[in-house]
C-alpha atoms as a PDB file:
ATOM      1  CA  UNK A   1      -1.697 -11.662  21.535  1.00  0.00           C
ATOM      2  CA  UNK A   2       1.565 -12.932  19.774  1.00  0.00           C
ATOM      3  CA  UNK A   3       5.026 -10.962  18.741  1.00  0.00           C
ATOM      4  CA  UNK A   4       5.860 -10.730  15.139  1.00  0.00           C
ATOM      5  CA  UNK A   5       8.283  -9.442  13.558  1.00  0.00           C
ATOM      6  CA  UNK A   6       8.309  -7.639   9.900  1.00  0.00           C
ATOM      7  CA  UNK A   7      12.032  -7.189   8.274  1.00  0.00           C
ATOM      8  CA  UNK A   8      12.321  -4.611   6.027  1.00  0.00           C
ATOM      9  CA  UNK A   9      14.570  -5.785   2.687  1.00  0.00           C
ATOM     10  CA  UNK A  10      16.437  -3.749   0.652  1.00  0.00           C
ATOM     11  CA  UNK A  11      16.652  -4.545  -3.372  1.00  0.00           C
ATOM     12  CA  UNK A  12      19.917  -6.267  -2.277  1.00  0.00           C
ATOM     13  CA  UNK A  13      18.086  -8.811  -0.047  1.00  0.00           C
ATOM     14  CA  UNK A  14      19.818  -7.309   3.294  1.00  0.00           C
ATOM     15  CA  UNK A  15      17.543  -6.702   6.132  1.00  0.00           C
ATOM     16  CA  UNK A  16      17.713  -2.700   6.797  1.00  0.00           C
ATOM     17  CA  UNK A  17      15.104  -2.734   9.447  1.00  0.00           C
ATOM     18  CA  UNK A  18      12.496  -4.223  11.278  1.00  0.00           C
ATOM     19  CA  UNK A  19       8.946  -3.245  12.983  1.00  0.00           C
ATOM     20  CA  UNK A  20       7.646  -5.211  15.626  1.00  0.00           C
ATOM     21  CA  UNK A  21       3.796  -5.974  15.750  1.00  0.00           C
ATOM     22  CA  UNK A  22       1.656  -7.795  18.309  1.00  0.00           C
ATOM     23  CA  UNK A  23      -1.350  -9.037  16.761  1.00  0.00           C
ATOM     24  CA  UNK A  24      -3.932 -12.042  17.638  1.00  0.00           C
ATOM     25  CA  UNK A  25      -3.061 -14.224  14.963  1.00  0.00           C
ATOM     26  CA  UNK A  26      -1.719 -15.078  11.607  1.00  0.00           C
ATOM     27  CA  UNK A  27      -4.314 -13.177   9.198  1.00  0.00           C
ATOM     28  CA  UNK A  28      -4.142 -10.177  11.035  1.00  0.00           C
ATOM     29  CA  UNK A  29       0.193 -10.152  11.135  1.00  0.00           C
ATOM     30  CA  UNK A  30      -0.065 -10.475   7.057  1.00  0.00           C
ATOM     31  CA  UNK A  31      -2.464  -7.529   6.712  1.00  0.00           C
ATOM     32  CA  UNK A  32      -0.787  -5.570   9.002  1.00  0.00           C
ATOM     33  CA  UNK A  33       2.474  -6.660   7.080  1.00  0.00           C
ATOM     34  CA  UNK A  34       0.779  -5.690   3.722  1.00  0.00           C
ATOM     35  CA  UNK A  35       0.213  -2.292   4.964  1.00  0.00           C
ATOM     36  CA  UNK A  36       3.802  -1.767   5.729  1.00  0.00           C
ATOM     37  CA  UNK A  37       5.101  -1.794   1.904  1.00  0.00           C
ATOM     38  CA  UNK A  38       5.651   1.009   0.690  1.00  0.00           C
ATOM     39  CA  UNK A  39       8.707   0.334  -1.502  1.00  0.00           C
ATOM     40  CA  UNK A  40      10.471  -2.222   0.173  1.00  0.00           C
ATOM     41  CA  UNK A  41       9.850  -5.861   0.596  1.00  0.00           C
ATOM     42  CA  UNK A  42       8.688  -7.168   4.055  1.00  0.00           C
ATOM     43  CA  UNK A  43       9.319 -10.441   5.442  1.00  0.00           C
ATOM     44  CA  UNK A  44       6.872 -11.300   8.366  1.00  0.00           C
ATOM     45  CA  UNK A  45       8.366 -13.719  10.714  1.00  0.00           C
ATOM     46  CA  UNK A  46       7.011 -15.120  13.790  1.00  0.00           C
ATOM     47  CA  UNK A  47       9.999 -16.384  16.165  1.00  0.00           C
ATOM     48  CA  UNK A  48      11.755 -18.776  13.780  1.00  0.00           C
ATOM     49  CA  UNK A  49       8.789 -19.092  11.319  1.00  0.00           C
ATOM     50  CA  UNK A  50       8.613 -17.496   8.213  1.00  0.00           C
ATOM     51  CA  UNK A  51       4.514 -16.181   7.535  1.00  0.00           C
ATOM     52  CA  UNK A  52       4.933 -14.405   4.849  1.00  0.00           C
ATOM     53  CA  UNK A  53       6.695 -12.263   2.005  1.00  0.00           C
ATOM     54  CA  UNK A  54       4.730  -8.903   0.811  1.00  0.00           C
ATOM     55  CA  UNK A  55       6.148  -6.818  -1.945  1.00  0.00           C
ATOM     56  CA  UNK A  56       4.094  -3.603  -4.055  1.00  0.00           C
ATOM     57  CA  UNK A  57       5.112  -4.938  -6.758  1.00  0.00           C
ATOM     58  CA  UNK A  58       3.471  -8.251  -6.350  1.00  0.00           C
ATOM     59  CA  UNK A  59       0.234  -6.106  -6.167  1.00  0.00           C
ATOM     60  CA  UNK A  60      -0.336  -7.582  -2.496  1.00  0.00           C
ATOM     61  CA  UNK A  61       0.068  -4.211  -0.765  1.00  0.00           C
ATOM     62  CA  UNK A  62      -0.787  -0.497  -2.393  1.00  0.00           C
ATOM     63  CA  UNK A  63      -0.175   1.533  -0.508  1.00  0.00           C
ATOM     64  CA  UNK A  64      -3.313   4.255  -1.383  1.00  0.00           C
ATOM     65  CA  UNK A  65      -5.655   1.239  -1.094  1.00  0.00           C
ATOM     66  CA  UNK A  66      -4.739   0.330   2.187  1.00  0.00           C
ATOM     67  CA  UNK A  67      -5.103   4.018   3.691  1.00  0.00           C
ATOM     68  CA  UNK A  68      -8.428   5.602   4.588  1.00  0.00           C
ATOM     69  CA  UNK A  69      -9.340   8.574   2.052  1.00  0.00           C
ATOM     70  CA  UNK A  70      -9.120  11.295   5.377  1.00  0.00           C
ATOM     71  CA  UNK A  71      -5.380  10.777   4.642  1.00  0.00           C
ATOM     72  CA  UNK A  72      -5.305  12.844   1.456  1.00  0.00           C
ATOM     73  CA  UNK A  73      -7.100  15.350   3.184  1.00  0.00           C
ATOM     74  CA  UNK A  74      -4.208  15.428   5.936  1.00  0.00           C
ATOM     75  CA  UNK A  75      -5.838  13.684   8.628  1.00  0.00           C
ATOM     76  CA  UNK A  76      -3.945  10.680  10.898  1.00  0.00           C
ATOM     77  CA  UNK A  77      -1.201   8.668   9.199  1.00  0.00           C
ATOM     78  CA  UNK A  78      -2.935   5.615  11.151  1.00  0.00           C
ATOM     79  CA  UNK A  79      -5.631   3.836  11.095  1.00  0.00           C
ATOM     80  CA  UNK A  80      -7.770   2.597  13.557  1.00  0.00           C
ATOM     81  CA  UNK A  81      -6.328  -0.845  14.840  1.00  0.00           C
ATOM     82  CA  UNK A  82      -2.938  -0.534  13.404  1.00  0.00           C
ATOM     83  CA  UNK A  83       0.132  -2.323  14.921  1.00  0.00           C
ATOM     84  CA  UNK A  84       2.415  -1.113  17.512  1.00  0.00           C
ATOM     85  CA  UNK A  85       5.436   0.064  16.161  1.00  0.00           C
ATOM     86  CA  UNK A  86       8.652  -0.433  18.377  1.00  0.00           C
ATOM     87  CA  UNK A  87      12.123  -0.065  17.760  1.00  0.00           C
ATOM     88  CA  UNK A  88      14.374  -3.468  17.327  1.00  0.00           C
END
């Protein structure tokens, strides 16, 4: 498993946040990523690596796509697999 890290921008380009996710590689860091916009831009970094840059409006991440329908109907906010989230 490896330690990523997803920043959460602000319009202004100033890091308000981040989310730390421990995934098994690469692909599964950017979906996981992906499924963090909601309406700010993520920036998915992997110690001093930069893996990727997901924003909803670059149509990479909607955020009703990404969630299983039972979430309309008030079920779990998560879905099965999803990262770890820990404070920074």
């Amino acid at each position: 498993m490896k330690h990523y890290r997803a920043f959460q921008i602000d319009p202004g380009g100033h890091i308000f946040g981040c989310i730390n996710l421990v995934c098994d590689g690469d692909d599964e860091a950017k979906r996981q990523a992906a499924g963090l916009v909601l309406l700010h831009r993520i920036e998915l970094r992997r110690l001093d690596r930069r893996i990727g840059l997901f924003d909803a409006a670059s149509g990479i991440a909607d955020y009703r796509a990404m969630r299983p329908r039972q979430y309309l109907n008030g079920a779990s906010l998560e879905p099965p697999g999803a990262a770890r989230v820990a404070p920074c």
